[in-house]
N, C-alpha and C. Protein backbone atom coordinates (compact mmCIF):
# COMPACT_ATOMS: atom_id res chain seq x y z
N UNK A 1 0.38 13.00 9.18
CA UNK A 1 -0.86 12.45 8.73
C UNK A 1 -1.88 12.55 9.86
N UNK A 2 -3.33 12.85 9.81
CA UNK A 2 -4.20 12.83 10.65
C UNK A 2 -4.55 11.97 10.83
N UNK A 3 -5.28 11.63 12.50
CA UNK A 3 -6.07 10.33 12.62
C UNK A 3 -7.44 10.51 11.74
N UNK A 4 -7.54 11.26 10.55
CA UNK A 4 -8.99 11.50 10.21
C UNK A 4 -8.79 10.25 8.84
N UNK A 5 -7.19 10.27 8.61
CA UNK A 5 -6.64 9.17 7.18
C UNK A 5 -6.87 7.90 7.90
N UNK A 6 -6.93 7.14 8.64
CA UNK A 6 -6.51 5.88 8.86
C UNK A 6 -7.82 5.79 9.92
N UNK A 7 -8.21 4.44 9.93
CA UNK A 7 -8.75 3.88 10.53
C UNK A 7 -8.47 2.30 11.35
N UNK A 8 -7.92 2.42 12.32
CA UNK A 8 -7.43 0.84 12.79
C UNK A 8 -8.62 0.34 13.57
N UNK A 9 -8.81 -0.97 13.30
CA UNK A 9 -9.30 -1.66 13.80
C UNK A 9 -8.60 -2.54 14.92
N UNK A 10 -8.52 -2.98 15.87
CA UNK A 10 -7.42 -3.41 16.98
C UNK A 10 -8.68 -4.06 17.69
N UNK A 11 -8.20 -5.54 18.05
CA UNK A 11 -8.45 -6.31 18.88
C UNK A 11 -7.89 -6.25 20.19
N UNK A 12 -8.01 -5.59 21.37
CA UNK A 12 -7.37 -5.64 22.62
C UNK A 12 -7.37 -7.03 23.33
N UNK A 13 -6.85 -7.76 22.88
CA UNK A 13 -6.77 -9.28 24.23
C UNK A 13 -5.19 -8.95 24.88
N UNK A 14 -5.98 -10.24 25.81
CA UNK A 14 -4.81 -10.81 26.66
C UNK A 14 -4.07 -11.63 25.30
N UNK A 15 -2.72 -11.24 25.65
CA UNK A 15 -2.34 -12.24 24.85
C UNK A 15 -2.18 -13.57 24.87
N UNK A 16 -3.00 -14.01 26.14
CA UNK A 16 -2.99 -15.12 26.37
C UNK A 16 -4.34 -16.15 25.79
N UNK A 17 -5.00 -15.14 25.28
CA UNK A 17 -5.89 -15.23 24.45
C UNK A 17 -6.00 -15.69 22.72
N UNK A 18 -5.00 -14.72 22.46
CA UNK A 18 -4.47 -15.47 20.92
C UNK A 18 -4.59 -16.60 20.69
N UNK A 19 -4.95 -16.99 19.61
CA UNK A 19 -5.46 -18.31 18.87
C UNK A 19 -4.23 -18.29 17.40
N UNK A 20 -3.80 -18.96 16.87
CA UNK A 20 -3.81 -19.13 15.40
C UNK A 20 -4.73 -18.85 14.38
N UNK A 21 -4.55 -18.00 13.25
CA UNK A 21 -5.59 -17.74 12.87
C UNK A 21 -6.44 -16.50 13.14
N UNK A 22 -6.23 -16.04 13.83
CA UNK A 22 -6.81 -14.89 14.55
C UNK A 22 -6.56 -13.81 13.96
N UNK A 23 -7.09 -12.56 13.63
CA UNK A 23 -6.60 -11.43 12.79
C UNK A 23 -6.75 -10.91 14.32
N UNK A 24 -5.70 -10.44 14.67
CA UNK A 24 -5.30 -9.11 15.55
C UNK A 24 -5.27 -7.43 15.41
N UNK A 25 -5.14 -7.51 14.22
CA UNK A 25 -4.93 -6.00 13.84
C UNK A 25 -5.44 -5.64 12.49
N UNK A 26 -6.45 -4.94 12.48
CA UNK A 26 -6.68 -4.17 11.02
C UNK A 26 -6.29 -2.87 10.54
N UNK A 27 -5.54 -2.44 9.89
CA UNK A 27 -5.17 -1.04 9.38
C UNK A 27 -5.95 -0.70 8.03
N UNK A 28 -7.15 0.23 7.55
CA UNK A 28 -7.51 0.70 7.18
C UNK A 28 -6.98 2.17 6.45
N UNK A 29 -6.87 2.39 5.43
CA UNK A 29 -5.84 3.54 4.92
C UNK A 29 -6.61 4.22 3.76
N UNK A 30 -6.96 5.65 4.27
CA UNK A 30 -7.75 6.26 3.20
C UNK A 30 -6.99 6.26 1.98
N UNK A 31 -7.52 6.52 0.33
CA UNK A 31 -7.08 6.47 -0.55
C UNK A 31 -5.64 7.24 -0.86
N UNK A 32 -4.39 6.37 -1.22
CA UNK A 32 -3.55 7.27 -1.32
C UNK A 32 -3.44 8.90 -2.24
N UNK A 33 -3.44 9.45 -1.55
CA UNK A 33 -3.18 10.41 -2.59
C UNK A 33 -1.82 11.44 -3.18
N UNK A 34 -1.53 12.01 -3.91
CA UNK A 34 -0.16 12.89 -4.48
C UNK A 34 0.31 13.08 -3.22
N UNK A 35 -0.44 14.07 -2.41
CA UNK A 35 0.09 14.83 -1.31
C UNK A 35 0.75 13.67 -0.93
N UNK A 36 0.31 13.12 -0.32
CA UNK A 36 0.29 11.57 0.32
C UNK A 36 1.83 11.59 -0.04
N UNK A 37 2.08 11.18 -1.22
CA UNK A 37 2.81 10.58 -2.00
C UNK A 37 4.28 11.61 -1.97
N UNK A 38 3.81 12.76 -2.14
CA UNK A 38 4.72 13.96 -1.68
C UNK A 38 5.47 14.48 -0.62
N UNK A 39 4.45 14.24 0.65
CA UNK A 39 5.00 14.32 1.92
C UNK A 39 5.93 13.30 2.42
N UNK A 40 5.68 11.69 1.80
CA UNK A 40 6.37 10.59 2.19
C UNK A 40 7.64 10.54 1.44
N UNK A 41 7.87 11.06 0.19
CA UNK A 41 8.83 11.73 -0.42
C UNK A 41 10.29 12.58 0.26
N UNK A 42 9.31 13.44 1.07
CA UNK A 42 10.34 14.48 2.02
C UNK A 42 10.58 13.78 3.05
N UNK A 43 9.79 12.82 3.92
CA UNK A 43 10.49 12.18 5.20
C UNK A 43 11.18 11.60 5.19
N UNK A 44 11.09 10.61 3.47
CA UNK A 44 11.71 9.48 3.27
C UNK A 44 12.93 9.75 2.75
N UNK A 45 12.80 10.88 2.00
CA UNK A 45 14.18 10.26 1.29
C UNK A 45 14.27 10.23 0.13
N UNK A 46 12.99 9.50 -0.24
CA UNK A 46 13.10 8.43 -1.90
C UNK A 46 11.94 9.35 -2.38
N UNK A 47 12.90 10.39 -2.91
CA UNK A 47 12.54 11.16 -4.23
C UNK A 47 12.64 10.97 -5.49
N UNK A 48 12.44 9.32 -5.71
CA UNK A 48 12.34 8.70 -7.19
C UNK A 48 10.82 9.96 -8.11
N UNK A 49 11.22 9.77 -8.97
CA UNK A 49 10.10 10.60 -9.96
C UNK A 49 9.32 9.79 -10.16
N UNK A 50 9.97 8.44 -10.16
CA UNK A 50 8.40 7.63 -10.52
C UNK A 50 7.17 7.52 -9.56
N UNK A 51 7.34 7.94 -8.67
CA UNK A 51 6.47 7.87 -7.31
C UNK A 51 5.50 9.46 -7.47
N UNK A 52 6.29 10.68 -8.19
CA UNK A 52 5.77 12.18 -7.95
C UNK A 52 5.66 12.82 -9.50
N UNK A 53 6.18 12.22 -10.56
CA UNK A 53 6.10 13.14 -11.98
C UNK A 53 5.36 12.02 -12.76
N UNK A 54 4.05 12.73 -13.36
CA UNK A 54 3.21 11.40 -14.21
C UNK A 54 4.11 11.38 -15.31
N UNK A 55 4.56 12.38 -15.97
CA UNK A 55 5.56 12.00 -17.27
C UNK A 55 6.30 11.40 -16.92
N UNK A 56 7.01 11.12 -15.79
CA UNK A 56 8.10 10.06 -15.53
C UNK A 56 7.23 8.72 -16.02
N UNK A 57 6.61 8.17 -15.26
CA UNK A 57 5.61 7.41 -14.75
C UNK A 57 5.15 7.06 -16.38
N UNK A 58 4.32 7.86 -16.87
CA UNK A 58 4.14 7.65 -18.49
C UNK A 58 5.20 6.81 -19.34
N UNK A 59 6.75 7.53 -19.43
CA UNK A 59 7.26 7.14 -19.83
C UNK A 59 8.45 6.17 -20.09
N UNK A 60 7.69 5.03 -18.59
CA UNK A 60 8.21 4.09 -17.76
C UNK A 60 7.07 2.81 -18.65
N UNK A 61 5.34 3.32 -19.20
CA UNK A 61 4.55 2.76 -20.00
C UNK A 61 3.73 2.80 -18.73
N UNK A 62 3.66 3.47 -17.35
CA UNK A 62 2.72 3.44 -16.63
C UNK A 62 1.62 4.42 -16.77
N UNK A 63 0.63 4.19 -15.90
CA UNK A 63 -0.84 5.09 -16.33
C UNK A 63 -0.59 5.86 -15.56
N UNK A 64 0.07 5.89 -14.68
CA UNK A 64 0.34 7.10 -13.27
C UNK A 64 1.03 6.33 -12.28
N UNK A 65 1.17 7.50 -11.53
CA UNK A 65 2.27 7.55 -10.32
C UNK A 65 2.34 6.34 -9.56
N UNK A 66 2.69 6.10 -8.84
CA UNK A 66 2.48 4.98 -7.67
C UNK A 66 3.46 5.08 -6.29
N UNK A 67 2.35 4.31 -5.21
CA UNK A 67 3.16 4.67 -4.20
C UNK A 67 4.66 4.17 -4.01
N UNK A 68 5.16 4.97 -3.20
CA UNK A 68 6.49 4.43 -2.48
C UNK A 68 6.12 2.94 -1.56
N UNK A 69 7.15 2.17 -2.08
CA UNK A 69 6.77 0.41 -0.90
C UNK A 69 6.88 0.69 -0.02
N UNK A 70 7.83 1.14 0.53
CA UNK A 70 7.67 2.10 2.25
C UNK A 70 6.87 2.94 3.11
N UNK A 71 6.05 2.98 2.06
CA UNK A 71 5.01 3.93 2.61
C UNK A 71 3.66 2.65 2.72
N UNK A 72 3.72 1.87 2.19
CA UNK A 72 3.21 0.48 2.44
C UNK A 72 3.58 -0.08 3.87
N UNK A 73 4.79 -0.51 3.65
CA UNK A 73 5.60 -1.11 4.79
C UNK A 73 5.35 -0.07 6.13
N UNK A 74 5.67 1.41 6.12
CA UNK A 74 5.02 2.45 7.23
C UNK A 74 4.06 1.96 8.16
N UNK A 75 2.62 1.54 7.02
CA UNK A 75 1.14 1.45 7.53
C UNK A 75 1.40 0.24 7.74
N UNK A 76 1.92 -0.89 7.26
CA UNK A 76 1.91 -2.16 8.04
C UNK A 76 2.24 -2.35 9.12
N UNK A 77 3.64 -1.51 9.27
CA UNK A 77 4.81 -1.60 11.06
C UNK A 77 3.54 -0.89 12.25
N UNK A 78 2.64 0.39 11.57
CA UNK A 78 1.71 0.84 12.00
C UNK A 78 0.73 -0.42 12.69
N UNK A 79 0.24 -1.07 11.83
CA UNK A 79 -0.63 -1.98 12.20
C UNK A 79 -0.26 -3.05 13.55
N UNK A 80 0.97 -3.25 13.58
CA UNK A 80 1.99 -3.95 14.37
C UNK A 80 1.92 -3.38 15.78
N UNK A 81 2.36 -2.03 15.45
CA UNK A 81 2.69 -1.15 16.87
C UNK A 81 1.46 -0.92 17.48
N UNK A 82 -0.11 -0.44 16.50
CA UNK A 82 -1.15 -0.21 17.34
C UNK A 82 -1.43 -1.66 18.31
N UNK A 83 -1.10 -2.82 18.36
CA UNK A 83 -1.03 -3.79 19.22
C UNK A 83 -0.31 -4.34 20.29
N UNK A 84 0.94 -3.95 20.15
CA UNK A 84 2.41 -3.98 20.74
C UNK A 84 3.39 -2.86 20.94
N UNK A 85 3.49 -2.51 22.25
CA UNK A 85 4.85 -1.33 21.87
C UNK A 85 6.02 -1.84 21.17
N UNK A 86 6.66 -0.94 20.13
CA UNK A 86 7.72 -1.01 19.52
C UNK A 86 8.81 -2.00 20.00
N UNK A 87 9.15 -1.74 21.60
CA UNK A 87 9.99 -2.39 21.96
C UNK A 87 9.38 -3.74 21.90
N UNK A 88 8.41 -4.22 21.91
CA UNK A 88 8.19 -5.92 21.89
C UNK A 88 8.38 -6.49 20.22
N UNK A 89 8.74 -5.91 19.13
CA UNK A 89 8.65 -6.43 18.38
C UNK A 89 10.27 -6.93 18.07
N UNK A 90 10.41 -8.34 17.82
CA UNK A 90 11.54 -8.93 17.00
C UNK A 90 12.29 -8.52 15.82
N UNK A 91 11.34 -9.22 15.51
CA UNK A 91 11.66 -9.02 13.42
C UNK A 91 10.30 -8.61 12.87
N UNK A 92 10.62 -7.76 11.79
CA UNK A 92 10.06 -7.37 11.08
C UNK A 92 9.78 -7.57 9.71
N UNK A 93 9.63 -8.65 8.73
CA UNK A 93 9.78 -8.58 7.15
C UNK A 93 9.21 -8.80 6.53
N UNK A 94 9.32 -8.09 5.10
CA UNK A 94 8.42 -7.84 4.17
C UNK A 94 8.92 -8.43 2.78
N UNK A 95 7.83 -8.36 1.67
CA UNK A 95 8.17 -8.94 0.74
C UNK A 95 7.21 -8.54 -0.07
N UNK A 96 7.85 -7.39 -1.31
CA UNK A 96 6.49 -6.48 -2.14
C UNK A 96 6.43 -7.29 -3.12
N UNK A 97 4.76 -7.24 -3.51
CA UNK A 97 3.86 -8.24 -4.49
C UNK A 97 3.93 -7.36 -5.79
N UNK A 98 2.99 -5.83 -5.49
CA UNK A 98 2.46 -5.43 -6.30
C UNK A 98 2.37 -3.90 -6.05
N UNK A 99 2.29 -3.18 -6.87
CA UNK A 99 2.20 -1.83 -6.53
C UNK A 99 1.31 -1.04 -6.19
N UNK A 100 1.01 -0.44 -5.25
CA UNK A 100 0.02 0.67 -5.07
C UNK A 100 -0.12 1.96 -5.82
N UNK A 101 -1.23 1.71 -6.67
CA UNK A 101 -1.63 3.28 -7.34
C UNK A 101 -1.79 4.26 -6.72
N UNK A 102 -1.70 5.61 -7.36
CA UNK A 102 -2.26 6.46 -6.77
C UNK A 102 -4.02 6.04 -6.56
N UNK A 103 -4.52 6.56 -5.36
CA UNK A 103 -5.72 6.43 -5.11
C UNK A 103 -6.37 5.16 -4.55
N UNK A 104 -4.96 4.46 -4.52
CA UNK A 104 -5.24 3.25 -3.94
C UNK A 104 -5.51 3.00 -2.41
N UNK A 105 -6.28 2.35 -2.07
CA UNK A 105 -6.83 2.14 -0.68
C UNK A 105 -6.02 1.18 -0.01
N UNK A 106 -4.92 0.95 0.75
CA UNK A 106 -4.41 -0.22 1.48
C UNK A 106 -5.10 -0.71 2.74
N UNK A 107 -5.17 -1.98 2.72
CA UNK A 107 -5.94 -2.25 4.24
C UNK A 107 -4.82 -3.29 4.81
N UNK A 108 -4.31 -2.89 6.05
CA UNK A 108 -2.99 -3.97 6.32
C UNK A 108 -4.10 -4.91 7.31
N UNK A 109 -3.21 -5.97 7.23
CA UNK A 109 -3.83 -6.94 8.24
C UNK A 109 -2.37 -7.99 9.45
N UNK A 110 -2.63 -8.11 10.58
CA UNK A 110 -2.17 -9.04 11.19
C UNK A 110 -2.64 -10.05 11.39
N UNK A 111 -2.29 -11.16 11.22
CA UNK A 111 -2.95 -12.49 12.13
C UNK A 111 -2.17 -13.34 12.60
N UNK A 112 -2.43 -13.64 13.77
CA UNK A 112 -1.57 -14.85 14.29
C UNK A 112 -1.39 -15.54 13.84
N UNK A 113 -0.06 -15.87 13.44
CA UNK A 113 0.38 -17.31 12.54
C UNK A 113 0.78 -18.70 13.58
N UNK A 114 1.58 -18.05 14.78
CA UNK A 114 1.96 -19.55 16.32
C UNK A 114 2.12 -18.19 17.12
N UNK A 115 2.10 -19.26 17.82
CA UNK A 115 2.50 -18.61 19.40
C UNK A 115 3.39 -19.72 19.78
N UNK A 116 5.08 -19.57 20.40
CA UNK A 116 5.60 -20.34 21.10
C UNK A 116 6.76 -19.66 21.58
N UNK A 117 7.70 -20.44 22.33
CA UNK A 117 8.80 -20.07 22.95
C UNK A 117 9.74 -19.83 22.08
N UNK A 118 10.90 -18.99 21.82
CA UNK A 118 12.09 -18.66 21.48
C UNK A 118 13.11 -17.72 22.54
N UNK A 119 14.40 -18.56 22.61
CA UNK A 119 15.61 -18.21 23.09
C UNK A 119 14.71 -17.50 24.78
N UNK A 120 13.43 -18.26 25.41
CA UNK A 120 13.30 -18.38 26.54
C UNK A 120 12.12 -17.16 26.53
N UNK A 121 11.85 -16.63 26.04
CA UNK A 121 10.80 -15.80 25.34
C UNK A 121 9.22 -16.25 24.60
N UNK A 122 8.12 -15.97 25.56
CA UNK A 122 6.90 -16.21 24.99
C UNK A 122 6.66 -14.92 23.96
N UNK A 123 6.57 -15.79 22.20
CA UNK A 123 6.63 -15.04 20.93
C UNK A 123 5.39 -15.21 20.03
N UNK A 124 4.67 -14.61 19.28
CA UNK A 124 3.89 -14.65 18.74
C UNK A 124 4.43 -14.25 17.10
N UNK A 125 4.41 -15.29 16.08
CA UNK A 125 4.38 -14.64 14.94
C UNK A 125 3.24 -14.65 14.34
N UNK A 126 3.40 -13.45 13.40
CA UNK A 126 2.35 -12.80 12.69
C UNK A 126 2.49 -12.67 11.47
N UNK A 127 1.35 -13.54 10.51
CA UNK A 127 1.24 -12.89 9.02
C UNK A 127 0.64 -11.81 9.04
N UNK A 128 1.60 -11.06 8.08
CA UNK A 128 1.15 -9.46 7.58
C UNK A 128 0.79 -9.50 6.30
N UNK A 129 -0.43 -8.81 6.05
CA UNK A 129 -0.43 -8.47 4.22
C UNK A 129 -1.30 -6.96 4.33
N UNK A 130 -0.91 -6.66 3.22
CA UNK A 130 -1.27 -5.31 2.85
C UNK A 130 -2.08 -5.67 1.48
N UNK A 131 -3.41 -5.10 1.35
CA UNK A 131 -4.20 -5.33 0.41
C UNK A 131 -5.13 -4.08 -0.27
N UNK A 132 -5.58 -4.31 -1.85
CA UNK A 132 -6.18 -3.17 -2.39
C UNK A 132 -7.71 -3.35 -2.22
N UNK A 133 -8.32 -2.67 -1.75
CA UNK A 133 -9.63 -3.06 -2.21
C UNK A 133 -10.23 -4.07 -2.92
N UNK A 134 -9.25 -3.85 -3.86
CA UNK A 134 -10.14 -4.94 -5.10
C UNK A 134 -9.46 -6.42 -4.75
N UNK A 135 -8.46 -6.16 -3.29
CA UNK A 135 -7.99 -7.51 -3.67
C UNK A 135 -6.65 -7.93 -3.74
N UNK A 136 -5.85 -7.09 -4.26
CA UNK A 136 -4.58 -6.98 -4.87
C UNK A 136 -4.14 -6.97 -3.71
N UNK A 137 -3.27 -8.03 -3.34
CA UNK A 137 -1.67 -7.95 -2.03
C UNK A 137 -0.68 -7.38 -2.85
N UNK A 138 -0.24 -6.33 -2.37
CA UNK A 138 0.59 -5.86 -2.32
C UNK A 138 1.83 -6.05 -1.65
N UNK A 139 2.03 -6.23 -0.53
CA UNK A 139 2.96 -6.68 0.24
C UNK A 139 2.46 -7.98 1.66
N UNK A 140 3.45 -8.87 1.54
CA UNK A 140 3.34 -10.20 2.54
C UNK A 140 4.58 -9.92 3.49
N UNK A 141 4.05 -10.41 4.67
CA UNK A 141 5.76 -10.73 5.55
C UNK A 141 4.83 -11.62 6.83
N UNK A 142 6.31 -11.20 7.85
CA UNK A 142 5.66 -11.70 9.40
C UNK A 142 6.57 -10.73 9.68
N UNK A 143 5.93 -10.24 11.33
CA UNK A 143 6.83 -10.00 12.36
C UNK A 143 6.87 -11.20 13.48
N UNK A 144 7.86 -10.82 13.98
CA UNK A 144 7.90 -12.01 15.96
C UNK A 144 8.54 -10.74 16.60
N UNK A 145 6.74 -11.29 17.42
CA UNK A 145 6.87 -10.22 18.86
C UNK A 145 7.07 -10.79 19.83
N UNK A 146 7.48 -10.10 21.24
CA UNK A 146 7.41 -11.21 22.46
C UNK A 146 5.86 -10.84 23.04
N UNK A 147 5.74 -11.29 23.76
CA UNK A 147 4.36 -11.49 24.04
C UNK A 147 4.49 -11.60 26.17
N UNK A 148 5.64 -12.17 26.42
CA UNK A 148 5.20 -12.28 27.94
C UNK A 148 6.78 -11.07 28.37
């Protein structure tokens, strides 16, 4: 995927800076499209038809295709990492709402949910949601990162 698809928005603080409440990370995601939908297909794995054949999709009573949740979940862990290297993150989890259409726009978001100590570790958890334009969450979770 090009950096020409995505647009992050990223707050650089200290993390000593974090507040509750705070959106840390914005992920911005141009409209999904087939290709889209096709290529994430081959990396992934999950060559369900309902994700790549509209007659599948039709005859499921849907209007069209829709994305793979993982390809949701992708741009969220995305949103995560543009703030934190990989290695600082804990846990990761998710919990899908709603489905992404084709052509659908996802915008992920982080925000600080606490900041405190665990197992001797300064941690920050984070609500995640993934949202449509119009609104629609699609997917909720948190990660816990360490932070010091």
């Amino acid at each position: 995927m090009s950096t020409a698809e995505t647009k992050s928005a990223v707050r650089r603080l200290n993390f000593a800076d974090w507040q509750p409440g705070e959106v840390v990370s914005t992920l911005s995601v141009e409209p999904i499209s087939r290709a889209t939908l096709s290529y994430f297909a081959g990396a992934s794995g999950d060559h369900n038809p309902i994700h790549l054949d509209t007659d599948v999709a039709a005859s499921a009573g849907l209007d069209d295709v829709f994305a793979q949740g993982m390809l949701s979940m992708a741009y969220l862990s995305r949103a995560v990492t543009d703030i934190v290297p990989q290695a600082r993150v804990r846990r990761l989890g998710v919990r899908f709402t709603a489905i992404t259409p084709v052509h659908g726009r996802p915008i992920c978001t982080a925000r600080v949910e606490s900041i405190e100590t665990q197992d001797g570790e300064l941690t920050a958890t984070l609500a995640l949601d993934v949202r449509l334009e119009d609104g629609t969450t699609t997917l909720v979770g948190t990660a816990l990162i360490r932070l010091d």
